[in-house]
Protein backbone atom coordinates (compact mmCIF):
# COMPACT_ATOMS: atom_id res chain seq x y z
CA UNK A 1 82.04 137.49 102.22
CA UNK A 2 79.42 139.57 100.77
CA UNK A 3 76.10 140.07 103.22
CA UNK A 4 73.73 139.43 99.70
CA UNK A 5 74.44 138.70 96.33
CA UNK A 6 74.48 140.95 94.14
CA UNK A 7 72.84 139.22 91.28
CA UNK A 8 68.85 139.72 91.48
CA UNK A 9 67.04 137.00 92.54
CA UNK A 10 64.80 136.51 89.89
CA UNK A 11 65.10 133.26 88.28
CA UNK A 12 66.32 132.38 84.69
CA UNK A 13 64.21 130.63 82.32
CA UNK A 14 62.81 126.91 83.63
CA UNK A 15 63.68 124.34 80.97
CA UNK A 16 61.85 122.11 79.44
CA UNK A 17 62.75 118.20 80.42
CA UNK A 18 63.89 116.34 77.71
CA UNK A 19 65.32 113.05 77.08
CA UNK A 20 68.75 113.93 79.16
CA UNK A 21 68.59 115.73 82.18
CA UNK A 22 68.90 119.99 82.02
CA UNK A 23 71.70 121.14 82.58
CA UNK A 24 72.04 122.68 86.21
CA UNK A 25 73.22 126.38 86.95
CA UNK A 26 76.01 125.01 89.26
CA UNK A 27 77.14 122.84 86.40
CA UNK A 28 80.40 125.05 86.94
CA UNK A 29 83.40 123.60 85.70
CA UNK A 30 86.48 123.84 88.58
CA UNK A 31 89.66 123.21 88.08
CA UNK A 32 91.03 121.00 90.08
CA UNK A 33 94.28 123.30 90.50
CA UNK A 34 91.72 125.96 92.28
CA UNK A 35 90.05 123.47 94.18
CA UNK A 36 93.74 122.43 95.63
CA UNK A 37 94.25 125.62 96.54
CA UNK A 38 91.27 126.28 98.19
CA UNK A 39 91.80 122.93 100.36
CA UNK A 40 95.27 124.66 101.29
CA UNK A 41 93.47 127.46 102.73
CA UNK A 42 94.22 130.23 99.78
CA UNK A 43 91.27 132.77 100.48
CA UNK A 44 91.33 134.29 96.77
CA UNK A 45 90.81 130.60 95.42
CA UNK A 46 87.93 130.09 97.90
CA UNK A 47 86.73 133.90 96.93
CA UNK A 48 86.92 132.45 93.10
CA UNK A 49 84.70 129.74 93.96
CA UNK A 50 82.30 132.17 96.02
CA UNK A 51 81.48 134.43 93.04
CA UNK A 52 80.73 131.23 90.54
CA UNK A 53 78.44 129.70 92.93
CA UNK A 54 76.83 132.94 94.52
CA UNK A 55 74.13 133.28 91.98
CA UNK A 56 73.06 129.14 91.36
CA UNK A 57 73.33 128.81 95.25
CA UNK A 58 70.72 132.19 95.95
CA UNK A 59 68.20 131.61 92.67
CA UNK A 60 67.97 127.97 94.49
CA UNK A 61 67.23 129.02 97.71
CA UNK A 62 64.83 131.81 96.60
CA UNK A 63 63.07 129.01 94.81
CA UNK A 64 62.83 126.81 97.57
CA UNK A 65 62.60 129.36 100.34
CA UNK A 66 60.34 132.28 98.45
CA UNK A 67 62.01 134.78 100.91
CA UNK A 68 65.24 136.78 99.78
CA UNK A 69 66.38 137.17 103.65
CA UNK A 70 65.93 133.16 104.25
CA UNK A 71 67.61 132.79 100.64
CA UNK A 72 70.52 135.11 101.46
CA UNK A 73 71.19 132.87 104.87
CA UNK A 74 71.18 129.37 102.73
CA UNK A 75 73.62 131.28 100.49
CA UNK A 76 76.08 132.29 103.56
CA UNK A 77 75.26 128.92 105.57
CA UNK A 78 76.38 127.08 102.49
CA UNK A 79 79.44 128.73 101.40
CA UNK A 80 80.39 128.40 105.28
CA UNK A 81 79.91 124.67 105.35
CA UNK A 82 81.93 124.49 101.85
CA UNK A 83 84.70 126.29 103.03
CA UNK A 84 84.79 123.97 106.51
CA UNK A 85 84.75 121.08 103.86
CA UNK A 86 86.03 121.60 101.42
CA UNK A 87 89.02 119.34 102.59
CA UNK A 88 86.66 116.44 102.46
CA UNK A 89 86.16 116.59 98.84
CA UNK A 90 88.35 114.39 96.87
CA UNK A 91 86.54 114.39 93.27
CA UNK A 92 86.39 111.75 90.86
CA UNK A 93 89.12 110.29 92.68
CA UNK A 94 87.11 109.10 95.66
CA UNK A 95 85.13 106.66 94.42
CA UNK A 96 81.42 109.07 94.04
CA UNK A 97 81.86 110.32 90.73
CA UNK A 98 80.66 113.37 92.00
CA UNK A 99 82.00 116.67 90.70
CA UNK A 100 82.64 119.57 92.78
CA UNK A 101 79.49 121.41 91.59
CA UNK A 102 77.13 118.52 92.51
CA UNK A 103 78.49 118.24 96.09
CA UNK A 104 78.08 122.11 96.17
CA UNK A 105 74.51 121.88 95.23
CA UNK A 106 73.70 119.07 97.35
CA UNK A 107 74.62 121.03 100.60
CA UNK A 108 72.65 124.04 99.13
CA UNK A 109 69.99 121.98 98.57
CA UNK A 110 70.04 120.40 102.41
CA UNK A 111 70.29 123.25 103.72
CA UNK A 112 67.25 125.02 101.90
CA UNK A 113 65.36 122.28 102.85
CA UNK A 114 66.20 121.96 105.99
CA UNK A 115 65.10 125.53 106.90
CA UNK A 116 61.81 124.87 105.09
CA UNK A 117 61.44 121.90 107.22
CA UNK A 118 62.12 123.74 110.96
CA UNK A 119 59.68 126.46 109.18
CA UNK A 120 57.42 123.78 109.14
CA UNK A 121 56.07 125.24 106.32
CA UNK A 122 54.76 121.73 104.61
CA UNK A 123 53.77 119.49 107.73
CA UNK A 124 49.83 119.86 106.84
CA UNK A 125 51.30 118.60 103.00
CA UNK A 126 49.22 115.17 103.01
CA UNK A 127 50.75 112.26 100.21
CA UNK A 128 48.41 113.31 97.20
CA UNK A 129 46.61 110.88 95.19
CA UNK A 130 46.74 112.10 91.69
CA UNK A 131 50.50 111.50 90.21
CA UNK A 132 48.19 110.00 87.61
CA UNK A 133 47.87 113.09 86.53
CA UNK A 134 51.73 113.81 86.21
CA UNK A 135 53.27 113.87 82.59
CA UNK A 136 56.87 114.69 83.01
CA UNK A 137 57.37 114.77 79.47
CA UNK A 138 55.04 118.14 79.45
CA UNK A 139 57.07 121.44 79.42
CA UNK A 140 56.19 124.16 81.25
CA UNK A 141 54.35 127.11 79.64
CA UNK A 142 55.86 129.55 76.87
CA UNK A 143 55.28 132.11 79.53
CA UNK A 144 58.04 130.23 81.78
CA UNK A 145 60.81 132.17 79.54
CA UNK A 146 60.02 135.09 80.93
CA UNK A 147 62.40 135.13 84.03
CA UNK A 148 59.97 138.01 85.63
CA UNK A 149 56.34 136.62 85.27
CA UNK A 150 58.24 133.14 86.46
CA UNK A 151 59.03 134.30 89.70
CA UNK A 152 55.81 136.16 90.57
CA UNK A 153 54.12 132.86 89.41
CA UNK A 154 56.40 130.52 91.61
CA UNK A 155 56.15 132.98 94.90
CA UNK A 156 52.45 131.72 95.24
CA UNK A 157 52.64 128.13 94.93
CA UNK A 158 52.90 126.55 98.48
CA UNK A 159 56.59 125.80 99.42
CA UNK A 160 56.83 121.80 98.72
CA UNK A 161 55.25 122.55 95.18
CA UNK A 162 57.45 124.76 94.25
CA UNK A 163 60.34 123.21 95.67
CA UNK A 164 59.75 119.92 93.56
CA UNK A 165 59.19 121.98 89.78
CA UNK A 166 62.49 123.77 90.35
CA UNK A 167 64.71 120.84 91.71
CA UNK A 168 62.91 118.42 89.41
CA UNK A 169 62.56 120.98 85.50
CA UNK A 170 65.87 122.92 86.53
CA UNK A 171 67.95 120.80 88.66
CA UNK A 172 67.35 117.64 86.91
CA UNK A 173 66.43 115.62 90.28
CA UNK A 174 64.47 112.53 89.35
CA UNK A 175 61.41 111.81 91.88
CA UNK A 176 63.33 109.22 93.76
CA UNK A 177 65.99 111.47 94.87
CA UNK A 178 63.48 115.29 95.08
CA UNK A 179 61.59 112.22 97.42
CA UNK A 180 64.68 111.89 99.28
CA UNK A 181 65.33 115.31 99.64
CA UNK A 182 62.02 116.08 101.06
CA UNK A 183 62.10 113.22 103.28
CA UNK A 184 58.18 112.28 100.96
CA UNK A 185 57.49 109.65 98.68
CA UNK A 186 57.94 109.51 94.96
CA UNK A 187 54.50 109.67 94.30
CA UNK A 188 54.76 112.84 96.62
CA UNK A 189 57.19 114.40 94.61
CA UNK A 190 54.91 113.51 91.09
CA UNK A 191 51.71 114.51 92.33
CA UNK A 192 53.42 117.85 93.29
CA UNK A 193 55.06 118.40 89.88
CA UNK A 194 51.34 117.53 88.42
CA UNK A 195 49.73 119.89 91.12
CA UNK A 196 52.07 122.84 90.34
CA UNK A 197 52.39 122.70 86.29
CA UNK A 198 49.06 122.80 86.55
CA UNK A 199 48.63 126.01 88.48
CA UNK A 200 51.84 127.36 87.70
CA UNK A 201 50.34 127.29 83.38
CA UNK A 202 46.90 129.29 85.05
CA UNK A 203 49.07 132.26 86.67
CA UNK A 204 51.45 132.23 83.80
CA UNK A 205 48.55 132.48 81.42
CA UNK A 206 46.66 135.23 81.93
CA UNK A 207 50.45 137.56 82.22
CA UNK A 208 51.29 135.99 78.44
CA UNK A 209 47.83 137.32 77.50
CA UNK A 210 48.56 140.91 78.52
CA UNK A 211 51.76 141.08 77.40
């Protein structure tokens, strides 16, 4: 396994919500004749699946994390605990309805969080009181499409913050489950969102200006 992606770890464009939920990244569809394969221990199927999730698995963490070494260990951690099991995935066919790309995410996503939690990078986070203030209907800026000025924008948003826009605009979590996640509230997760379009539209701003 590669020590770091090679994609760069600046994100892709955050989408706008909208009636459905977006479309994730790892929204990858595997056969499930490569998925067999990989359960019977065939390292170029397991290599196939690597390289489709490297980038969705790394722009995630990166998100979440804001550090490129943390992000490339959530990236290696993950794939580990995928190939270990991978067995225990059964698709449709168990009962979950879960496809193979959601249960990918979901240990990507545990395991992001998890290091932010032992970082303890959000235990002074107190439950807001303004999800008042949340419209989730609201897009983010224009200046979101650029992938570049997106990134510097998200790096200096506190950790939880940013966590919540990305799982919750490009993941498609609702605030039940990103509340979940987080081990927070709801109203955690939707004062958050509120908090960072907010401040995420003022540092996006001022770059679409100069443009």
């Amino acid at each position: 396994m590669p020590a770091e992606p090679t994609p760069s770890p600046s994100p892709g464009p955050l989408p706008a919500p909208s009636p459905e939920r977006p479309l994730s990244s790892f929204a990858i569809d595997v056969p499930e004749t490569l998925l067999t394969r990989a359960r019977n221990g065939e390292g170029a199927a397991f290599e196939q699946i690597y390289r489709w999730f490297e980038r969705p698995v790394f722009t995630l963490a990166m998100r979440i994390a804001g550090d490129r070494d943390e992000a490339t260990e959530v990236l290696q951690e993950t794939m580990l605990k995928v190939l270990t099991r991978i067995g225990d995935f059964r698709g449709h066919g168990d009962g979950s309805g879960t496809p193979f790309w959601g249960w990918l995410r979901q240990i990507a996503v545990n395991e992001a969080l998890m290091r932010l939690r032992s970082q303890r990078r959000h235990e002074h986070a107190a439950e807001p009181n303004d999800e008042h203030l949340a419209d989730d209907r609201l897009p983010p800026p224009p200046a979101a499409a650029d992938a570049a000025a997106l990134g510097r924008a998200l790096a200096q948003l506190p950790a939880p913050t940013r966590s919540v826009l990305w799982l919750y605009h490009a993941e498609g979590y609702t605030h039940e489950e990103i509340a979940t996640l987080m081990q927070r509230t709801p109203s955690f997760s939707k004062s958050q969102l509120a908090r960072g379009s907010r401040r995420l539209r003022l540092l996006l701003e001022p770059e679409q200006a100069h443009a």
